[in-house]
N, C-alpha and C. Protein backbone atom coordinates (compact mmCIF):
# COMPACT_ATOMS: atom_id res chain seq x y z
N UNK A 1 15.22 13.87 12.27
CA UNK A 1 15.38 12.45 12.41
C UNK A 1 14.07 11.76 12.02
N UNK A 2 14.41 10.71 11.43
CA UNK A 2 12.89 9.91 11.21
C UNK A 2 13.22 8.37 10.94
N UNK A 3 12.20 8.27 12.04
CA UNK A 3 12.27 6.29 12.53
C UNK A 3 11.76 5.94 11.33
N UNK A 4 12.46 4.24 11.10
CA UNK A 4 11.62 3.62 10.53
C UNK A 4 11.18 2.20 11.21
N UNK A 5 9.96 2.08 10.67
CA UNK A 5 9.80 0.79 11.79
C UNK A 5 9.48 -0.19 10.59
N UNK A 6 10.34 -0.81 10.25
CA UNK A 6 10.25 -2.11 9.30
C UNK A 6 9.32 -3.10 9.27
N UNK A 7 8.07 -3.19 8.14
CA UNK A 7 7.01 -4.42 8.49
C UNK A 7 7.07 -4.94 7.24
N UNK A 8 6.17 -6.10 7.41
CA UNK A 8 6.56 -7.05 6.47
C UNK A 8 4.91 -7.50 5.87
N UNK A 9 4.41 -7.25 4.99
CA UNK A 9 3.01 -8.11 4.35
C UNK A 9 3.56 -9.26 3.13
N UNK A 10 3.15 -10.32 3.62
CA UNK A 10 3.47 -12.13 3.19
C UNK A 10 3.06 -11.60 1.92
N UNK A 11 3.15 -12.64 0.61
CA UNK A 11 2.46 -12.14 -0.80
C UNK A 11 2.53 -13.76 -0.88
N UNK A 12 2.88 -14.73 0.01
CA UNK A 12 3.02 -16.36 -0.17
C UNK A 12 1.70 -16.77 -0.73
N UNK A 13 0.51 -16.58 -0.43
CA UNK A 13 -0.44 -16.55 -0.97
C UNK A 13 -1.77 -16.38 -1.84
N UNK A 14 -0.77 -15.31 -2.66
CA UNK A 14 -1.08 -14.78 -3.74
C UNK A 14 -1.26 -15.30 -4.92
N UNK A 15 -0.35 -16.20 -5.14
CA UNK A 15 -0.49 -17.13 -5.75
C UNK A 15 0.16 -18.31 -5.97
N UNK A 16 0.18 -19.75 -7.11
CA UNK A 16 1.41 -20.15 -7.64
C UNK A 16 2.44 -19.29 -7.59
N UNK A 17 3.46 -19.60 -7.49
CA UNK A 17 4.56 -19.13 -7.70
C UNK A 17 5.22 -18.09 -6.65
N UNK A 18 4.41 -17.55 -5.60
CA UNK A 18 4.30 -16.37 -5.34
C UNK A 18 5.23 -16.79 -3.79
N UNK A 19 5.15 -18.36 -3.21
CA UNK A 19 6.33 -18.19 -1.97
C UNK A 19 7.43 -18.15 -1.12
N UNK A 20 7.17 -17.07 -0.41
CA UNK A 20 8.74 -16.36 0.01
C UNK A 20 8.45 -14.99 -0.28
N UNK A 21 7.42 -14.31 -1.34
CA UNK A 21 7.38 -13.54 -2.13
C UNK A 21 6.66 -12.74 -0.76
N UNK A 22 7.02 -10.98 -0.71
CA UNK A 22 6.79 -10.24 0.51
C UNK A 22 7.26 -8.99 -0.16
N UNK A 23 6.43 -8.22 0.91
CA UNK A 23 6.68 -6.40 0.47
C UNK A 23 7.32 -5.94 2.19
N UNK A 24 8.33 -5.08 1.74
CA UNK A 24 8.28 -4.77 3.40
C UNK A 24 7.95 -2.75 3.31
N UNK A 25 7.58 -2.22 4.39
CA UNK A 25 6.84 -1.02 4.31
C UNK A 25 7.56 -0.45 5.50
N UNK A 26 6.89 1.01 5.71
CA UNK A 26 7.54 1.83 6.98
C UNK A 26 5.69 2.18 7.44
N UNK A 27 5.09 1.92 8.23
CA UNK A 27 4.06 2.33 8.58
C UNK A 27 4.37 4.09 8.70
N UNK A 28 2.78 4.90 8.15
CA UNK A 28 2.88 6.30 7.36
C UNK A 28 3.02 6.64 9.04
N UNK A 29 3.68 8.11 9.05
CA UNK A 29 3.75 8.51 10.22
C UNK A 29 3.06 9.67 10.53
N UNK A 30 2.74 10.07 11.86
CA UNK A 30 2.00 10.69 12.13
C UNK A 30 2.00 12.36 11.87
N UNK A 31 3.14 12.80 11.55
CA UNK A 31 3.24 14.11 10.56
C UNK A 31 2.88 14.29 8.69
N UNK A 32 2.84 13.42 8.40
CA UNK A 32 2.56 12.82 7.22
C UNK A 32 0.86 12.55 7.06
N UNK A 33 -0.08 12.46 7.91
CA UNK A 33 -1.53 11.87 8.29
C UNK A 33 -2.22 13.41 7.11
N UNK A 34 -1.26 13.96 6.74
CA UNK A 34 -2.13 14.83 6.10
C UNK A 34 -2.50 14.61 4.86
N UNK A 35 -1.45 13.93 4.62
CA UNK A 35 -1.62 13.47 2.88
C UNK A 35 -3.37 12.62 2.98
N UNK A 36 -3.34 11.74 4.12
CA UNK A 36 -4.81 11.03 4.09
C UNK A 36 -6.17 12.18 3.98
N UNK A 37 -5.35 12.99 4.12
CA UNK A 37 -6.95 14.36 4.28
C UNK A 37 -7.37 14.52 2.85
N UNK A 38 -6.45 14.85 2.01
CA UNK A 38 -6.22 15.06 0.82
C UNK A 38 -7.18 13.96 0.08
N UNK A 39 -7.06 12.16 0.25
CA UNK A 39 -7.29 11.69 0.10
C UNK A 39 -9.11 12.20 0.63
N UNK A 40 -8.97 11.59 1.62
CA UNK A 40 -10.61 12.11 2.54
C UNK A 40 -11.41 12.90 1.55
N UNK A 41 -10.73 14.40 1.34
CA UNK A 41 -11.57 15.22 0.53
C UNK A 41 -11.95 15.17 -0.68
N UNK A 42 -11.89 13.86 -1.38
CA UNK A 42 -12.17 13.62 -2.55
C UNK A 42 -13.26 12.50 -2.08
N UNK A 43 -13.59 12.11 -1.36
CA UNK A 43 -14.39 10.88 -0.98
C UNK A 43 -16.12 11.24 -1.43
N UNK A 44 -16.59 12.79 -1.17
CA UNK A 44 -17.83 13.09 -1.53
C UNK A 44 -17.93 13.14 -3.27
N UNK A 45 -17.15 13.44 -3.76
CA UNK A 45 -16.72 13.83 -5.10
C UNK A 45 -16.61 11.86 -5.71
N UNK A 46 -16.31 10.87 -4.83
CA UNK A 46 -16.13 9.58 -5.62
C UNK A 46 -17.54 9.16 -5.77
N UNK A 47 -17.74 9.50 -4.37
CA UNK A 47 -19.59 8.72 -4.05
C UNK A 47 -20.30 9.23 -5.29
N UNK A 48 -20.17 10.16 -5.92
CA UNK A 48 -20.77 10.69 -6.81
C UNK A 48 -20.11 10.26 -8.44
N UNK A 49 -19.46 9.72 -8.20
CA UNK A 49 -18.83 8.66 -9.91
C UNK A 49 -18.48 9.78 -10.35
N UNK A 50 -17.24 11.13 -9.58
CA UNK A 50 -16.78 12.04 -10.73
C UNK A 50 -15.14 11.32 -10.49
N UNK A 51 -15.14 11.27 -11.58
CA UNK A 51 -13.62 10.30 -12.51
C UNK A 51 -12.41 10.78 -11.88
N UNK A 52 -12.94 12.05 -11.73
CA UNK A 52 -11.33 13.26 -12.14
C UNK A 52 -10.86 13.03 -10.48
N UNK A 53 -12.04 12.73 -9.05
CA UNK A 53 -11.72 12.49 -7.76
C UNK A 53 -11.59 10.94 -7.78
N UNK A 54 -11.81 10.05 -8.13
CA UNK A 54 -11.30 9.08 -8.17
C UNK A 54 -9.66 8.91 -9.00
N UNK A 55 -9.70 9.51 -9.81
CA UNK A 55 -8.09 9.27 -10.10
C UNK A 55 -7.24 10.15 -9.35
N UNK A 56 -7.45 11.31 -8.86
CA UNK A 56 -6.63 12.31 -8.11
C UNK A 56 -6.28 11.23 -6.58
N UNK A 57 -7.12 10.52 -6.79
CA UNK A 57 -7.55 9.51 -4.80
C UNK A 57 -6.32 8.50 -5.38
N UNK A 58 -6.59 7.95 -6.35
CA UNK A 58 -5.76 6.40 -6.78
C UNK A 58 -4.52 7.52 -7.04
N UNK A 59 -3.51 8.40 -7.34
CA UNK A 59 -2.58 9.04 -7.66
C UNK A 59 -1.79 9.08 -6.07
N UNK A 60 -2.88 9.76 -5.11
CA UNK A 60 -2.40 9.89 -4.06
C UNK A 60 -1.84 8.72 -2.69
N UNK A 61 -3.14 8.04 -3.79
CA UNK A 61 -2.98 6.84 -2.87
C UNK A 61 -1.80 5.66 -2.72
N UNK A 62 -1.53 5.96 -4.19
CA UNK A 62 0.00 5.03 -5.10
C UNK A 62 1.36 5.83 -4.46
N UNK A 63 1.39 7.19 -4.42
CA UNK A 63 2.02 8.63 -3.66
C UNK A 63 2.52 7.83 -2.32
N UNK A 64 1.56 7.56 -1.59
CA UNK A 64 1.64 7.14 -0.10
C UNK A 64 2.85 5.92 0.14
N UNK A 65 2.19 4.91 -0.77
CA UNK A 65 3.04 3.52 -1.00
C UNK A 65 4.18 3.62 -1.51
N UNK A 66 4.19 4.56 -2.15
CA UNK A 66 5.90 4.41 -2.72
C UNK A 66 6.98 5.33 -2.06
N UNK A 67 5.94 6.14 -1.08
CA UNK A 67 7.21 6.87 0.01
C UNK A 67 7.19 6.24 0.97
N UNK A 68 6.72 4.93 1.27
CA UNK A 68 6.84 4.15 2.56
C UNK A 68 7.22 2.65 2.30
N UNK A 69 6.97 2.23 0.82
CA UNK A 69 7.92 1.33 0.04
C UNK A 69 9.19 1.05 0.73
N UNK A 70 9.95 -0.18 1.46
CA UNK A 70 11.13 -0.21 1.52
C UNK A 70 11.96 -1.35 0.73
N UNK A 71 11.19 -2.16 0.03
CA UNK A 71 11.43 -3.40 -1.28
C UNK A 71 10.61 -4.31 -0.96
N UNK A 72 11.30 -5.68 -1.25
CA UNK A 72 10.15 -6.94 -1.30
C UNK A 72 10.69 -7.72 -2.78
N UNK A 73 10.47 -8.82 -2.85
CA UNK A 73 10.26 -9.82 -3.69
C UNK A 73 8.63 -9.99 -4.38
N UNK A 74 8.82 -10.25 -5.59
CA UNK A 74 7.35 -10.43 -6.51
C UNK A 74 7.60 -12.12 -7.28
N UNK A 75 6.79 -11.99 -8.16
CA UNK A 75 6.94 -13.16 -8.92
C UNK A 75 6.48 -12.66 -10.57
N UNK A 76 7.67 -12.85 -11.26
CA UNK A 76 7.27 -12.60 -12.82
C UNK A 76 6.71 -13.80 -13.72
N UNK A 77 6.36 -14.68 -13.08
CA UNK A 77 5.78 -15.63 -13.75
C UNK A 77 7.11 -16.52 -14.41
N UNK A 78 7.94 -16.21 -13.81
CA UNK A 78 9.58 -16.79 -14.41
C UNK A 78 10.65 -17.23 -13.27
N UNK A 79 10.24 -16.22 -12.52
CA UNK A 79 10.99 -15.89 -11.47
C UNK A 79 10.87 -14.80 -10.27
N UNK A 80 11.69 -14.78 -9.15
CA UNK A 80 11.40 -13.84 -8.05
C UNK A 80 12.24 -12.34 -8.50
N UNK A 81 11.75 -11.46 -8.34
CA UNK A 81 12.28 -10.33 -8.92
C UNK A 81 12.06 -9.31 -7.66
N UNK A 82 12.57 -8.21 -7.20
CA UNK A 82 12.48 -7.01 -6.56
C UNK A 82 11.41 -6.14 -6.61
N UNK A 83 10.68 -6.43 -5.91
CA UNK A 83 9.31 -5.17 -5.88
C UNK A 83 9.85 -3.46 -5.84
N UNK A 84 9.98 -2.71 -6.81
CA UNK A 84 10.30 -1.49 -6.53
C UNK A 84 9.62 -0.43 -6.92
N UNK A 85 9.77 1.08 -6.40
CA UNK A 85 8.86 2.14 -6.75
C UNK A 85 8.39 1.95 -8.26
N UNK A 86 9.41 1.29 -8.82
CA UNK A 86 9.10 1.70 -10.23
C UNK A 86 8.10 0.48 -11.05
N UNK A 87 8.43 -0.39 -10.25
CA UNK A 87 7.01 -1.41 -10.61
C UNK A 87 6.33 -1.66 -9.65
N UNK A 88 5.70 -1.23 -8.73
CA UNK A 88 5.16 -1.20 -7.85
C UNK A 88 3.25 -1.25 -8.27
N UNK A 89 2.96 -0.63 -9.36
CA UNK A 89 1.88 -0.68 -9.76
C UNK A 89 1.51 -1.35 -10.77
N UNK A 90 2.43 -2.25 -11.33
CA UNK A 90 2.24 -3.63 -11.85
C UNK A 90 1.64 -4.48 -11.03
N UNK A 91 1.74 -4.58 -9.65
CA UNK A 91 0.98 -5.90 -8.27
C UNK A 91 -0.55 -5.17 -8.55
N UNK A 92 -1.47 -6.72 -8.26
CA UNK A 92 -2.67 -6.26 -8.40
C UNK A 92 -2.89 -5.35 -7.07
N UNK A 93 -4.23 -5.11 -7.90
CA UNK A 93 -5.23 -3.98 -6.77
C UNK A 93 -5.45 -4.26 -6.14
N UNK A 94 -5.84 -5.74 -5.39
CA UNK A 94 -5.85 -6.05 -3.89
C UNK A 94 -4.68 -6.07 -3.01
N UNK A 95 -3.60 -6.17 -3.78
CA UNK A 95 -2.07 -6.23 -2.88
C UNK A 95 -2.08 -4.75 -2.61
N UNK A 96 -2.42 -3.86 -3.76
CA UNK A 96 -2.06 -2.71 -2.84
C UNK A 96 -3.02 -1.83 -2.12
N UNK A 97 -4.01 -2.39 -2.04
CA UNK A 97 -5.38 -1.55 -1.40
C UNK A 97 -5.27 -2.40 0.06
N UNK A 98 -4.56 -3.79 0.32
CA UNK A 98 -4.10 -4.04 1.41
C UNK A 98 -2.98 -3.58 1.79
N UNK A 99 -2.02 -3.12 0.89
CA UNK A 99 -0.61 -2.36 1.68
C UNK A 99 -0.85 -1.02 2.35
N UNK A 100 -2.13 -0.38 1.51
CA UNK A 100 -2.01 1.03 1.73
C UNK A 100 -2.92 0.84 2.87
N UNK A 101 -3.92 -0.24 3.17
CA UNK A 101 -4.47 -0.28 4.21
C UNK A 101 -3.40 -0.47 5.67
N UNK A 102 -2.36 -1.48 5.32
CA UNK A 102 -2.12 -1.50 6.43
C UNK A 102 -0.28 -0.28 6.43
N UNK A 103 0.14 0.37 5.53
CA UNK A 103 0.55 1.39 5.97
C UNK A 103 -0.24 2.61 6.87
N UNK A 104 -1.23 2.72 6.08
CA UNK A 104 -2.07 4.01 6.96
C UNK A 104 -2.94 3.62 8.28
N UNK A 105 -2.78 2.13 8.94
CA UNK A 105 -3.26 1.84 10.07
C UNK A 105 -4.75 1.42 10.37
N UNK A 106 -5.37 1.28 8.68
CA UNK A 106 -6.48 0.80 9.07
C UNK A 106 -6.84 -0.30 9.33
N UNK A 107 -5.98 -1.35 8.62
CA UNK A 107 -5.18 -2.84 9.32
C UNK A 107 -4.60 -2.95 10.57
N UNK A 108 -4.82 -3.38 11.42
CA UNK A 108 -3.89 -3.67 12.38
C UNK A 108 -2.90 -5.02 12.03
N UNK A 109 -1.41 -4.32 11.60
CA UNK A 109 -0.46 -5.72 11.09
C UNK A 109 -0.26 -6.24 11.73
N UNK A 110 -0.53 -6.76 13.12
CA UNK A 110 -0.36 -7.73 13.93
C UNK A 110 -1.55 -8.56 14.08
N UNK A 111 -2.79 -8.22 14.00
CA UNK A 111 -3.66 -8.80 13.68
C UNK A 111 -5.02 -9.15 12.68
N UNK A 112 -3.99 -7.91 11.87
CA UNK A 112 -4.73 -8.31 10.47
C UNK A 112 -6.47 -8.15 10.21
N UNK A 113 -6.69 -7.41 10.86
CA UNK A 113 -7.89 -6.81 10.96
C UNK A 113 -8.21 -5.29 11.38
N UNK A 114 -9.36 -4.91 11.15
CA UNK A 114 -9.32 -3.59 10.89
C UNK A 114 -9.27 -2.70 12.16
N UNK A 115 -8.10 -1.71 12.24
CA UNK A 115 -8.00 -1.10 13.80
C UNK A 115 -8.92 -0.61 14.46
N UNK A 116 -8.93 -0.33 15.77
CA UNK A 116 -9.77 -0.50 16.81
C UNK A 116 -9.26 1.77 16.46
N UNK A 117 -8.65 1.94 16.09
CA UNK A 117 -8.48 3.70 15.96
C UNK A 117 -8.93 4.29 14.66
């Protein structure tokens, strides 16, 4: 069995065009915390500007978001369209370095700042 607990990050402010516009997520669960290790162990390897641990980190890190992805609305500059796995890495790098923040709990989504764990 596996819960999901439905959250929601606004994208209303992202830009023109962008409100109403929202991602909704499953916060990562706690059998799953391993994939972040994976991540972790490339962290000495970034500090050091080797390429090959920074893209293995951004691979894993995109990995995370799209198995906890549950949709959302975007904005194509035309119109509101469906945020999905498959364009998911079209949204800039701050939308998703804040999703993956606050899937993996370093956000607290209720208060939007960085957890106290």
């Amino acid at each position: 069995m596996s819960f999901v607990i439905k959250r929601r990050l606004d994208l209303s402010d992202v830009g023109e065009g962008w409100d109403g516009c929202y991602v909704e997520y499953n916060p990562i669960r706690s059998r799953d915390n391993e994939q972040l290790l994976e991540i972790q162990k490339h962290r000495a390897a970034i500090l050091k500007n080797d390429m090959e641990a920074v893209k293995a980190a951004r691979v894993k890190t995109v990995d995370i978001i799209k198995e906890n992805l549950l949709g959302g609305k975007g904005f194509d500059g035309e119109k509101q369209i469906d945020i999905t796995k498959d364009n998911l890495e079209d949204l800039s790098d701050d939308i998703l370095t804040e999703l993956f923040q606050l899937i993996t709990g370093q956000i607290d989504a209720k208060k939007k700042k960085p957890s106290q764990t």
